[in-house]
C-alpha atoms as a PDB file:
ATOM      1  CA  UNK A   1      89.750  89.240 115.928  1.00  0.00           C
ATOM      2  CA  UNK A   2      89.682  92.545 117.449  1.00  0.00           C
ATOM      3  CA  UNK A   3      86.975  93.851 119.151  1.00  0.00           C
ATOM      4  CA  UNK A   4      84.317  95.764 117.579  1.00  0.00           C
ATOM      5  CA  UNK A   5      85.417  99.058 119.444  1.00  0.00           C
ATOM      6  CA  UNK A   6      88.340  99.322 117.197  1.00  0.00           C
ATOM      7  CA  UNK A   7      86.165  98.691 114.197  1.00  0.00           C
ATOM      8  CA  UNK A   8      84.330 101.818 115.380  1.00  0.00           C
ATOM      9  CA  UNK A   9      87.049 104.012 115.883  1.00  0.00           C
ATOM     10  CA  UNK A  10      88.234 103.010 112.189  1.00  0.00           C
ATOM     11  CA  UNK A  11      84.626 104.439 110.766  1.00  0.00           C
ATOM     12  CA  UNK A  12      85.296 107.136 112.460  1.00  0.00           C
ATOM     13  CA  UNK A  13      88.284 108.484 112.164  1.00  0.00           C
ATOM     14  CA  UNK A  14      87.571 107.544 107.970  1.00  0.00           C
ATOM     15  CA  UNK A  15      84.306 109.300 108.092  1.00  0.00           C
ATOM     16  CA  UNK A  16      86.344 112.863 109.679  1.00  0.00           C
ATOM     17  CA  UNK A  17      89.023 112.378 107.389  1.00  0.00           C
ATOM     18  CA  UNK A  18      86.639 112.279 104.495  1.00  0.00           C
ATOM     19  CA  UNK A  19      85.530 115.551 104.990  1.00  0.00           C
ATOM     20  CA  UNK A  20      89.237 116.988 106.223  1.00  0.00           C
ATOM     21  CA  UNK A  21      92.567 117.494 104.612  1.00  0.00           C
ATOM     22  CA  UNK A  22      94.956 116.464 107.174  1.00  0.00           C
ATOM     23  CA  UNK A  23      96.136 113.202 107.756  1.00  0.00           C
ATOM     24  CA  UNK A  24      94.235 110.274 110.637  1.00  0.00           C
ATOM     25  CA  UNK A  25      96.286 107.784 112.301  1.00  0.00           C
ATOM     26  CA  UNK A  26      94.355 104.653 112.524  1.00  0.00           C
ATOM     27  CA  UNK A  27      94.849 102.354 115.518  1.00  0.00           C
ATOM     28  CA  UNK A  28      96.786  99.806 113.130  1.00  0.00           C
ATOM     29  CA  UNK A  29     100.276  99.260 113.232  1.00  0.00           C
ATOM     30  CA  UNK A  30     102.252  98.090 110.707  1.00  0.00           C
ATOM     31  CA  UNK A  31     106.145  96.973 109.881  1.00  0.00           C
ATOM     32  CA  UNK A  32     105.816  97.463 106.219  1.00  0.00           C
ATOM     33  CA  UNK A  33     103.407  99.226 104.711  1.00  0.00           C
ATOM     34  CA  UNK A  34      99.734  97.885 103.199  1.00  0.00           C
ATOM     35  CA  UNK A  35      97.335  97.629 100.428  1.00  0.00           C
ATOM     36  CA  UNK A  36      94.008  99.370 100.064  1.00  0.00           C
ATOM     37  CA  UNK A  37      91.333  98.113  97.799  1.00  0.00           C
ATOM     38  CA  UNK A  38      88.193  99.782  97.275  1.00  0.00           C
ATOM     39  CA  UNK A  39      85.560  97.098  95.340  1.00  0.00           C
ATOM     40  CA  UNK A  40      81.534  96.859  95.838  1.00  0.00           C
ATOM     41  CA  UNK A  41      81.367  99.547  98.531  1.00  0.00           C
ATOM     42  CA  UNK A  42      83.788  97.870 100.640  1.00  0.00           C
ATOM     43  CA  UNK A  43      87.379  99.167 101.634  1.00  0.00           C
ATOM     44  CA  UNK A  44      89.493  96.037 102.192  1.00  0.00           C
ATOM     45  CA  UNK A  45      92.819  96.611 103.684  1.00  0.00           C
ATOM     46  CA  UNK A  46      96.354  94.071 104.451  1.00  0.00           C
ATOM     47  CA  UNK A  47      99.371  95.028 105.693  1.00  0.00           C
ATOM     48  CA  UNK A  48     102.280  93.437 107.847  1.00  0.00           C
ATOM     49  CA  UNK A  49     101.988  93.407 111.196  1.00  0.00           C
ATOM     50  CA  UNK A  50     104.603  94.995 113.676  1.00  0.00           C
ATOM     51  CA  UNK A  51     104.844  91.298 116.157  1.00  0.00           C
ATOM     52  CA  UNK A  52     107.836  89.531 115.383  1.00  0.00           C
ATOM     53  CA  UNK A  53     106.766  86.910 113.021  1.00  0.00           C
ATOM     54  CA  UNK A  54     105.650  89.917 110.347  1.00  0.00           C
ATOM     55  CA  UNK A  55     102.273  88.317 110.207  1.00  0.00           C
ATOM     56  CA  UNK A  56      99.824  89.610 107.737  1.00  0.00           C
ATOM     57  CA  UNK A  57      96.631  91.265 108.732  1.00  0.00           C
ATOM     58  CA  UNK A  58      93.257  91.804 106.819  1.00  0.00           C
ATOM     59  CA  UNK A  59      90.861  94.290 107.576  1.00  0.00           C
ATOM     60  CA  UNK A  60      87.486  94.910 106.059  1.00  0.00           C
ATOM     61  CA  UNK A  61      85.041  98.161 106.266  1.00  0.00           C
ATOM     62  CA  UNK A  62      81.423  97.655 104.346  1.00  0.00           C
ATOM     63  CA  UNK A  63      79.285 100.695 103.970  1.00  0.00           C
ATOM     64  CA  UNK A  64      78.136 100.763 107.367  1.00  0.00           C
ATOM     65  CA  UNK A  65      81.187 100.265 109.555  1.00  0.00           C
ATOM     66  CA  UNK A  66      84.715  98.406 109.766  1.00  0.00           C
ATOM     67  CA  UNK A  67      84.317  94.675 110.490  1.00  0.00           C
ATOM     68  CA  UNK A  68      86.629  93.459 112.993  1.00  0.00           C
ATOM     69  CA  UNK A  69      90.441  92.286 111.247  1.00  0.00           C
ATOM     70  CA  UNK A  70      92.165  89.051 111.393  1.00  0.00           C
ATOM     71  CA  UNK A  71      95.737  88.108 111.275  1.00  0.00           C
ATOM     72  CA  UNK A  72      96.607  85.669 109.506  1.00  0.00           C
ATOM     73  CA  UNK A  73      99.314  82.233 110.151  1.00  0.00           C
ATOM     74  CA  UNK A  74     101.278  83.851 107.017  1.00  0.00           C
ATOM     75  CA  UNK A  75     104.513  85.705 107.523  1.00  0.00           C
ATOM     76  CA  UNK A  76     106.220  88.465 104.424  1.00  0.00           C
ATOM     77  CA  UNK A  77     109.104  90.769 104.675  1.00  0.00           C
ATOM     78  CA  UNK A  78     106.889  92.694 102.561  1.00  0.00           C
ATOM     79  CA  UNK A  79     103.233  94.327 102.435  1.00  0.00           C
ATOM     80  CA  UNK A  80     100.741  91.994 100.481  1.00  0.00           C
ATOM     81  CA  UNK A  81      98.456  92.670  97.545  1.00  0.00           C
ATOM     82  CA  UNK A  82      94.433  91.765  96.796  1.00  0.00           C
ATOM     83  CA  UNK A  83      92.864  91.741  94.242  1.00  0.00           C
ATOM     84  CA  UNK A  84      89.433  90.087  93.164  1.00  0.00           C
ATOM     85  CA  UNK A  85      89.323  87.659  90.646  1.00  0.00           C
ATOM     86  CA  UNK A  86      86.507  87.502  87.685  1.00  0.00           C
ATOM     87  CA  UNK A  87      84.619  85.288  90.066  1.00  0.00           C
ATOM     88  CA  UNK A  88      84.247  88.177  92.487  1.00  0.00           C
ATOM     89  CA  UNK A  89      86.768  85.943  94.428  1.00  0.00           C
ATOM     90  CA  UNK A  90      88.997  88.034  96.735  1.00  0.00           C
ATOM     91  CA  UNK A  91      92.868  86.801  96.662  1.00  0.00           C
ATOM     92  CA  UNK A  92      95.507  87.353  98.420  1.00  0.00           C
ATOM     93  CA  UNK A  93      99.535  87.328  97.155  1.00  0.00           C
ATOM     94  CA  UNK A  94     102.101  88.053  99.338  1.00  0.00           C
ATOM     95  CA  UNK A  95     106.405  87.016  98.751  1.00  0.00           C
ATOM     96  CA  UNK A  96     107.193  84.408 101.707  1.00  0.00           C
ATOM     97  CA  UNK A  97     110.117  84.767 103.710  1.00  0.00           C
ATOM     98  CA  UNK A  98     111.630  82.302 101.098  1.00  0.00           C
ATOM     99  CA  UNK A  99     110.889  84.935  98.374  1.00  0.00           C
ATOM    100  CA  UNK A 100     108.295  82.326  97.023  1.00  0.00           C
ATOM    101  CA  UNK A 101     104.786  83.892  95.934  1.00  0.00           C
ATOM    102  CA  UNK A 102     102.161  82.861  97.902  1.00  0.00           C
ATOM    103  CA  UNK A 103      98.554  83.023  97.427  1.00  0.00           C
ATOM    104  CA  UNK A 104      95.039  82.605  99.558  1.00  0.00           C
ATOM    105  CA  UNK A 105      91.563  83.492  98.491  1.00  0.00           C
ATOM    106  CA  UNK A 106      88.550  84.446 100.438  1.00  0.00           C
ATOM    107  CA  UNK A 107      84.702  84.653 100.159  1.00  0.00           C
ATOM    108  CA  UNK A 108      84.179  87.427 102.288  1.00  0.00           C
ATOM    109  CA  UNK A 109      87.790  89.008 103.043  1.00  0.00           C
ATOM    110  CA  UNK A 110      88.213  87.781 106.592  1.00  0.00           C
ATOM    111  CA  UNK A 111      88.454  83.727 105.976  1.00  0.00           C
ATOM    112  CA  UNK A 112      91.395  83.107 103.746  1.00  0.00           C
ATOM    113  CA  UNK A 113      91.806  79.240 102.675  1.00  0.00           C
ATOM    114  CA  UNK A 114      93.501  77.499  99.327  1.00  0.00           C
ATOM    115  CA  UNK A 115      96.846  78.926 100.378  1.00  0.00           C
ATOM    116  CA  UNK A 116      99.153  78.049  97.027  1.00  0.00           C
ATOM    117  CA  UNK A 117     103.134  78.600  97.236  1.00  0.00           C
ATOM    118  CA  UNK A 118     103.892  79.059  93.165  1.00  0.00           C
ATOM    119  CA  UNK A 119     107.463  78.220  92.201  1.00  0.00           C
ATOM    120  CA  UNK A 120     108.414  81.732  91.374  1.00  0.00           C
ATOM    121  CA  UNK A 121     110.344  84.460  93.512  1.00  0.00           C
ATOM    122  CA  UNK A 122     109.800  88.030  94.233  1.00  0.00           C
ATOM    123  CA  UNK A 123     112.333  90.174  95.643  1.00  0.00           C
ATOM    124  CA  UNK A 124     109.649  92.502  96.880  1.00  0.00           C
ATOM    125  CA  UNK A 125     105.774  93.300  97.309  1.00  0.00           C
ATOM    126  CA  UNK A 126     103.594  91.721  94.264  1.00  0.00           C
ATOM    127  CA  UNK A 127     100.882  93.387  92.723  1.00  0.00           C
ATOM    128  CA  UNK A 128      97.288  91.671  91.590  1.00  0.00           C
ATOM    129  CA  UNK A 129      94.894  93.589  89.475  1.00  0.00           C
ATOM    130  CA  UNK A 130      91.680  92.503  87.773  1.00  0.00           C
ATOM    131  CA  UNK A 131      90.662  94.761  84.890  1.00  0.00           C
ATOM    132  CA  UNK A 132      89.350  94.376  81.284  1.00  0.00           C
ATOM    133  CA  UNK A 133      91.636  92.146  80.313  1.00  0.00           C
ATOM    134  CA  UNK A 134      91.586  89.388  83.035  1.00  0.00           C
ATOM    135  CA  UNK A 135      93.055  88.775  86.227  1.00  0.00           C
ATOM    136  CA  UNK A 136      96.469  89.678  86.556  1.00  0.00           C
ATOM    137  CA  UNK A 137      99.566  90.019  88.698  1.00  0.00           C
ATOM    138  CA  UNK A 138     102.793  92.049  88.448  1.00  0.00           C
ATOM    139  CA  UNK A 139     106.010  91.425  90.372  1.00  0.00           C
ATOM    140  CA  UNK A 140     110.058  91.773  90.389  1.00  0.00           C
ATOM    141  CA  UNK A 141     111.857  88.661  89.878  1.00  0.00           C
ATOM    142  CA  UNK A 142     114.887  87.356  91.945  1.00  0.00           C
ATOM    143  CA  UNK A 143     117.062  88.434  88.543  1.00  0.00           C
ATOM    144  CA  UNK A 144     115.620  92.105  89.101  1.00  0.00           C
ATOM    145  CA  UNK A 145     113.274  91.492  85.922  1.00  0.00           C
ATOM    146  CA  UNK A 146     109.558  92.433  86.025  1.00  0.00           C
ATOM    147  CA  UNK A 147     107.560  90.350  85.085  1.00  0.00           C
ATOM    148  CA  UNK A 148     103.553  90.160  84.444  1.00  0.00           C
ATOM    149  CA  UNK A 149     101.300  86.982  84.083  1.00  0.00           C
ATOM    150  CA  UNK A 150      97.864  85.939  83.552  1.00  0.00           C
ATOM    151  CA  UNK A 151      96.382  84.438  87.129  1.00  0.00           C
ATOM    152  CA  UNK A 152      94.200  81.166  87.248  1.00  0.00           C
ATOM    153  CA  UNK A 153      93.605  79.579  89.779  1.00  0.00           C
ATOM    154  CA  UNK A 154      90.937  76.604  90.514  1.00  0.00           C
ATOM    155  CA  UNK A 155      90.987  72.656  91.288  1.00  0.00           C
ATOM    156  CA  UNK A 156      92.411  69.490  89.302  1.00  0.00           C
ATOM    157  CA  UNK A 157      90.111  66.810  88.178  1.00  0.00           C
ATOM    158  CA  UNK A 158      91.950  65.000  91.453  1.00  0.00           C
ATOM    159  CA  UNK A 159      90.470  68.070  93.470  1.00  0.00           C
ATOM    160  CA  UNK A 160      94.096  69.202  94.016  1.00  0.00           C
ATOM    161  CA  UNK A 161      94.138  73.410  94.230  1.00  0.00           C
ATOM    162  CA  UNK A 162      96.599  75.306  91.786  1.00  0.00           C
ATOM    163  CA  UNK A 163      97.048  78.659  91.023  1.00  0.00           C
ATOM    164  CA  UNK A 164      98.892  78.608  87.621  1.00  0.00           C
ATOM    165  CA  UNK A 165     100.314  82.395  86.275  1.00  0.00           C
ATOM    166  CA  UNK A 166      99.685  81.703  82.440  1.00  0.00           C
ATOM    167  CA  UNK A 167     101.585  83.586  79.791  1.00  0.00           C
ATOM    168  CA  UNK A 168     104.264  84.754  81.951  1.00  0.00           C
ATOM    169  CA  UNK A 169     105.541  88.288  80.128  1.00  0.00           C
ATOM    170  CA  UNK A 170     109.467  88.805  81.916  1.00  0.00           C
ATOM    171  CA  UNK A 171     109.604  92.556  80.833  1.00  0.00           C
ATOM    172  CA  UNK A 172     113.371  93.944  80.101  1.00  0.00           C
ATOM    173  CA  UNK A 173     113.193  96.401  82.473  1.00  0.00           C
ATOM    174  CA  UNK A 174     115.082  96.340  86.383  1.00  0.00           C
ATOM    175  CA  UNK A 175     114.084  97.253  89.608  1.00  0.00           C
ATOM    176  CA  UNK A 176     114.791  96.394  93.211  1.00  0.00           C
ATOM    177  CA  UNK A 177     111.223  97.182  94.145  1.00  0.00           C
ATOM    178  CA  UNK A 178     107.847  95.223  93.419  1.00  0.00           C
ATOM    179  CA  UNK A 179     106.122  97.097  90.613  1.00  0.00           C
ATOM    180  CA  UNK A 180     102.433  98.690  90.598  1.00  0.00           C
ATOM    181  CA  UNK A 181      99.356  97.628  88.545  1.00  0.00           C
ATOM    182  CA  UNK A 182      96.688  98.957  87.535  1.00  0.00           C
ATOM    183  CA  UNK A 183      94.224 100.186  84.322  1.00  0.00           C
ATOM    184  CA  UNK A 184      91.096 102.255  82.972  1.00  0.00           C
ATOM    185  CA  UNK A 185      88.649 101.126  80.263  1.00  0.00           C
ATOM    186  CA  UNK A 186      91.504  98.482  79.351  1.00  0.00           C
ATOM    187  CA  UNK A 187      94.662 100.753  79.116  1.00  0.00           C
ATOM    188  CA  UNK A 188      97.067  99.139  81.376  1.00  0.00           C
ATOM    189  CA  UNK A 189      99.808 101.394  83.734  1.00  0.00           C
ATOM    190  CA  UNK A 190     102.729  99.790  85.073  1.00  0.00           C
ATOM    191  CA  UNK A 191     104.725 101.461  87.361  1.00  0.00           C
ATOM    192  CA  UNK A 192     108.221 100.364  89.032  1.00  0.00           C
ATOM    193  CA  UNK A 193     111.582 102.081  90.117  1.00  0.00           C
ATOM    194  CA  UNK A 194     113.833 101.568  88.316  1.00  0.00           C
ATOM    195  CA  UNK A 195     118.152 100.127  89.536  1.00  0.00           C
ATOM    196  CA  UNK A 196     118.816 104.414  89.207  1.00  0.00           C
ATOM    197  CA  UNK A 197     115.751 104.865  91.501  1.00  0.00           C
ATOM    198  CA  UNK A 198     114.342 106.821  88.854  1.00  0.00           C
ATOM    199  CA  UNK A 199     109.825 106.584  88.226  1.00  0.00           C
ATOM    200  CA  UNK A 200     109.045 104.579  85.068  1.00  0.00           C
ATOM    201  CA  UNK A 201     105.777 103.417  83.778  1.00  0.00           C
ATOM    202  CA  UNK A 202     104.485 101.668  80.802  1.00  0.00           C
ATOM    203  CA  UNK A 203     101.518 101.661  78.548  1.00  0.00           C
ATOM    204  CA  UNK A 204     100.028  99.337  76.945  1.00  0.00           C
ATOM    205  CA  UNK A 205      96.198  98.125  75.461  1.00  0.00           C
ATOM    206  CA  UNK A 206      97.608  94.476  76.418  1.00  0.00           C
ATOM    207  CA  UNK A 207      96.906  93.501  79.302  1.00  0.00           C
ATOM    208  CA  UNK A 208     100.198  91.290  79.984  1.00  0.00           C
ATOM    209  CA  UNK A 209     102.228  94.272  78.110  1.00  0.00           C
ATOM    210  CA  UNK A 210     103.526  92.313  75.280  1.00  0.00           C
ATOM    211  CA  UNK A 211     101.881  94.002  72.568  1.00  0.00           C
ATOM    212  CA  UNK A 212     100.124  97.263  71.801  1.00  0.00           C
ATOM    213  CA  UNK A 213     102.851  99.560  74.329  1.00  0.00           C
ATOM    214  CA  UNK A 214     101.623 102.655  73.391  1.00  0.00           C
ATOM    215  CA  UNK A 215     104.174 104.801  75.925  1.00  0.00           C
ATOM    216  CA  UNK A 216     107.393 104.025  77.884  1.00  0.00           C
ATOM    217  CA  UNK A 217     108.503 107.010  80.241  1.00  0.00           C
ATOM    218  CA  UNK A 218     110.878 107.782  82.761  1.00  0.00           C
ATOM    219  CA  UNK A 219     110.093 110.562  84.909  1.00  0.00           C
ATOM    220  CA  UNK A 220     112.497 112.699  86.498  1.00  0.00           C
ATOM    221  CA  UNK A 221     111.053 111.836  90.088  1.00  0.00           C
ATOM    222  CA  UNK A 222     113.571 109.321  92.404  1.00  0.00           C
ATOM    223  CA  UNK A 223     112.129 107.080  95.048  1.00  0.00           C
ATOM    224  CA  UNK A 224     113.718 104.521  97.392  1.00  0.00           C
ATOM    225  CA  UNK A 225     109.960 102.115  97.290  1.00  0.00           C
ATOM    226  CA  UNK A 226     107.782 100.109  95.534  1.00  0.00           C
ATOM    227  CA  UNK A 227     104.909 102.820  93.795  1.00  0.00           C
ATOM    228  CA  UNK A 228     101.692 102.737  93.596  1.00  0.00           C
ATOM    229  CA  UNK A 229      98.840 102.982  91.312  1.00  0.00           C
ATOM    230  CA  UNK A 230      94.987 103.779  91.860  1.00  0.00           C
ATOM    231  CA  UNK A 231      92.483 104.301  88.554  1.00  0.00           C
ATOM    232  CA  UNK A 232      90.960 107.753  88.613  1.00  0.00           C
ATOM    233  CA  UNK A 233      87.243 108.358  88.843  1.00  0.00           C
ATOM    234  CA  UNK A 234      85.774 109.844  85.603  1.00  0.00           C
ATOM    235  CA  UNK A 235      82.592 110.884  87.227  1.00  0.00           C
ATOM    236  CA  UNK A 236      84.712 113.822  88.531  1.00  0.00           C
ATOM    237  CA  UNK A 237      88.063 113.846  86.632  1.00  0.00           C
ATOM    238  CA  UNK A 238      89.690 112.851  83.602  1.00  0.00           C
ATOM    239  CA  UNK A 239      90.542 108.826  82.328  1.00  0.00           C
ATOM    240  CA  UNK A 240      94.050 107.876  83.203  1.00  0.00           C
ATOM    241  CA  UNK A 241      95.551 107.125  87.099  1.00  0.00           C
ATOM    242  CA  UNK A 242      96.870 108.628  90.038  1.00  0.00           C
ATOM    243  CA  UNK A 243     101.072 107.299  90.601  1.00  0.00           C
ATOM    244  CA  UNK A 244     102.390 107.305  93.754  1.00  0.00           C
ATOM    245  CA  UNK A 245     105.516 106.877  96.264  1.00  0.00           C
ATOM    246  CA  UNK A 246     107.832 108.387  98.580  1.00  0.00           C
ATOM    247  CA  UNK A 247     110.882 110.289  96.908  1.00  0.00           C
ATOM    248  CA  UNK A 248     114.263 110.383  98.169  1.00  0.00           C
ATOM    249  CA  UNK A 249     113.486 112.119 101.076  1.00  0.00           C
ATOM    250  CA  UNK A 250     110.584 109.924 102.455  1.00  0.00           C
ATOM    251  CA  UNK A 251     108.117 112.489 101.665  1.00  0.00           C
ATOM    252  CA  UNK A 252     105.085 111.285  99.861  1.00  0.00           C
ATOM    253  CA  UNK A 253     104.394 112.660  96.073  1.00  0.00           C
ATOM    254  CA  UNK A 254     101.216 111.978  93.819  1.00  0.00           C
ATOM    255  CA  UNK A 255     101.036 112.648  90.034  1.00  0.00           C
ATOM    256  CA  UNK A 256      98.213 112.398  87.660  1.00  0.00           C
ATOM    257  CA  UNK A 257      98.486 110.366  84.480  1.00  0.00           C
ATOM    258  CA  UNK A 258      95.673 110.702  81.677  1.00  0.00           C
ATOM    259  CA  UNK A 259      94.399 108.524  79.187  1.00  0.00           C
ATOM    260  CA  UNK A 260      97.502 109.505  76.582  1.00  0.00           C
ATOM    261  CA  UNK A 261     100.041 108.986  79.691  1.00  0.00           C
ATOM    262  CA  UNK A 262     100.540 112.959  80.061  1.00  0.00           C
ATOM    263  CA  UNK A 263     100.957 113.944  83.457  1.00  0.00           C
ATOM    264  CA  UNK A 264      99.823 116.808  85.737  1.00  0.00           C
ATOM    265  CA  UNK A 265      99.208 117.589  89.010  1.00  0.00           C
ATOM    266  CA  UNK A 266     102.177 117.027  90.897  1.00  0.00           C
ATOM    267  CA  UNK A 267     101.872 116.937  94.627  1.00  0.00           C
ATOM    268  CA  UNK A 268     104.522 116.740  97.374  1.00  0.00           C
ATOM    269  CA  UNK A 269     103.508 116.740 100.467  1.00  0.00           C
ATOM    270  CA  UNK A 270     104.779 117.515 104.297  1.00  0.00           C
ATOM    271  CA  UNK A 271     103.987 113.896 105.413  1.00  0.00           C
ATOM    272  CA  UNK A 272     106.789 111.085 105.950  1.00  0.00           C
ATOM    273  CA  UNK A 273     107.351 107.676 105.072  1.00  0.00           C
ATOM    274  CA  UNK A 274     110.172 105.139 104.581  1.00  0.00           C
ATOM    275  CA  UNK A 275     107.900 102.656 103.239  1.00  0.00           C
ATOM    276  CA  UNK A 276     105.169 102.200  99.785  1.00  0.00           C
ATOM    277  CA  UNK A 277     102.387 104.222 100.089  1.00  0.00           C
ATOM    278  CA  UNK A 278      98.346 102.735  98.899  1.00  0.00           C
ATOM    279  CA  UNK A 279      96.419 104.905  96.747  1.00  0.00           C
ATOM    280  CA  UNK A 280      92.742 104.194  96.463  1.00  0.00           C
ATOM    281  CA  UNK A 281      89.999 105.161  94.407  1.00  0.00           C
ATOM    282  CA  UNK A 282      86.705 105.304  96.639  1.00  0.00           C
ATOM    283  CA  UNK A 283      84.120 105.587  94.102  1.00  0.00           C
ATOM    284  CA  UNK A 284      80.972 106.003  96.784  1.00  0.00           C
ATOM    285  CA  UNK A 285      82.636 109.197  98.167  1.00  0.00           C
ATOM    286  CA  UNK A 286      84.282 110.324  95.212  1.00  0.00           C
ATOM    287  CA  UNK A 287      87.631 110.784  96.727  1.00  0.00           C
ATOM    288  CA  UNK A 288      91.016 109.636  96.064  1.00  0.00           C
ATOM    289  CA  UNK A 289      93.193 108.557  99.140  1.00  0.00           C
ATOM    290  CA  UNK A 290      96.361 107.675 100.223  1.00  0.00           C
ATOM    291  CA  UNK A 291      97.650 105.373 103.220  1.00  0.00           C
ATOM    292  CA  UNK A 292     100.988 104.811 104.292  1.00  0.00           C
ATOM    293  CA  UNK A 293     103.453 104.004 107.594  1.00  0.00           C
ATOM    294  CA  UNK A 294     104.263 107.026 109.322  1.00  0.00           C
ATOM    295  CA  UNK A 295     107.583 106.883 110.864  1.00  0.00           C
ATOM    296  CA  UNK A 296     105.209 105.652 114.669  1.00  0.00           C
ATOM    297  CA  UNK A 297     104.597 102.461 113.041  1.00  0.00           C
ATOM    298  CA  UNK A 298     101.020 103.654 112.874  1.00  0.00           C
ATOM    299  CA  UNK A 299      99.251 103.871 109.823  1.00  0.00           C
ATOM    300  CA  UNK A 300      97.871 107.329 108.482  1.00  0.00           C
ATOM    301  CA  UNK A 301      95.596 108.024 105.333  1.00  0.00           C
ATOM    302  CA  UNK A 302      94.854 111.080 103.978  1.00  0.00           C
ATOM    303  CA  UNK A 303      91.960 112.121 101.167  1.00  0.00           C
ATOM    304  CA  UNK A 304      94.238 114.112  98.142  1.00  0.00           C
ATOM    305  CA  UNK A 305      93.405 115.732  95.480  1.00  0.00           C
END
């Protein structure tokens, strides 16, 4: 683990750039871009690291300070996803380098264990959400499909682990991207790029979006990356979600999405990427932020909005 110096320079480079609107580079490097999660007044963070194996890291901040990270005996090509179960279990999916999903879970966000490799392939990042309607994950198939299914995980009456992804929805929709995930007050947003590189997202009250799609869209927005998705805070804005990615140009965008999927609030900013940004939703703060790899390797987060 790293030492607790870094931990400190993490809390405080947060803490000025919660009260700033420029970016802070954090002392993390990374090879392909991360995950934020914001859950319990705790910011949990994974990303791939820049060594040679691509190893994952894990960091966790509670309320009072950044814990020290870990990195993990688990290699991706691509940046990982957590997500906490019903339980208030904490997993982790990531694609292997044999574009098999993989998953881990953890009590406390730093000591991962029950790794599962499920059968099925992703041809980028996954995405694992936990809202109304269950815990779920999102991800692009080796065929270029998306596909959503119902995660459970738990042990066999031999005490064998299994995750099993339950009512597998293949969606007939492309993309050479992993998709985005996310909902408010049970109305589900998925969000993927599509083979024209084009923004899409979907609507739906069903949680596995077979049923109830209330909007299908295709924005006039281009990207080159997997998007991203974070819920909006109705104590100071409206129901709906925040999209987000990096267009054709690397430069990072933001759009608002509202509770009838009509968007607003279009933001393109100065800052560069050539990799998926993380959008996160820090409910003690009441800010919306986004992270991302600046072009250093390092990276950089930034409060919007």
């Amino acid at each position: 683990m790293k030492s607790k110096f870094l931990a400190l320079f993490l809390l405080l480079t947060v803490f000025i750039c919660s009260f700033q609107s420029f970016a802070v580079d954090l002392d993390i490097k990374s090879s392909n871009g991360l995950c934020t999660l914001y859950y319990g007044r705790t910011t949990y963070m994974a990303w791939v690291g820049t060594d040679p194996n691509k190893s994952i890291n894990v960091m966790v901040t509670y309320s009072n300070g950044f814990s020290s990270s870990v990195v993990l005996n688990e290699t991706s090509n691509y940046k990982p996803s957590l997500s906490f179960d019903a339980n208030g279990k904490l997993f982790l999916a990531w694609t292997g380098t044999d574009g098999r999903l993989n998953f881990m879970s953890s009590s406390n966000g730093l000591n991962f264990t029950n790794k599962f490799v499920h059968s099925d392939t992703s041809i980028g990042a996954p995405c694992l959400h936990k809202g109304y309607g269950g815990f779920t994950i999102a991800w692009t198939g080796s065929d270029t499909q998306l596909n959503v299914a119902r995660v459970v995980a738990g042990y066999n009456y031999y005490g064998k682990y299994y995750v099993v992804l339950q009512n597998k929805n293949t969606i007939s929709e492309r993309s050479k991207h992993g998709p985005a995930l996310n909902s408010v007050s049970g109305r589900y947003y998925l969000s993927w790029i599509g083979n024209d590189y084009k923004v899409n997202y979907i609507m739906s009250d069903d949680p596995l979006l077979k049923a109830s799609i209330i909007k299908k869209v295709t924005l006039n927005y281009y990207s080159n990356n997997s998007p991203s998705i974070t819920q909006r805070n109705t104590a100071i804005d409206d129901y709906g979600v925040i999209l987000g990615w990096t267009n054709t140009h690397s430069n990072l965008c933001t759009l608002k999405l509202n509770w009838d999927g009509i968007t607003s609030g279009f933001k393109q900013y100065t800052y560069v990427s050539y990799k998926s940004p993380a959008l996160t939703t820090n409910f003690n703060d009441n800010k919306y932020y986004i992270a991302w790899k600046a072009n250093s390797t390092y990276i950089s987060v930034k409060p919007i909005y």
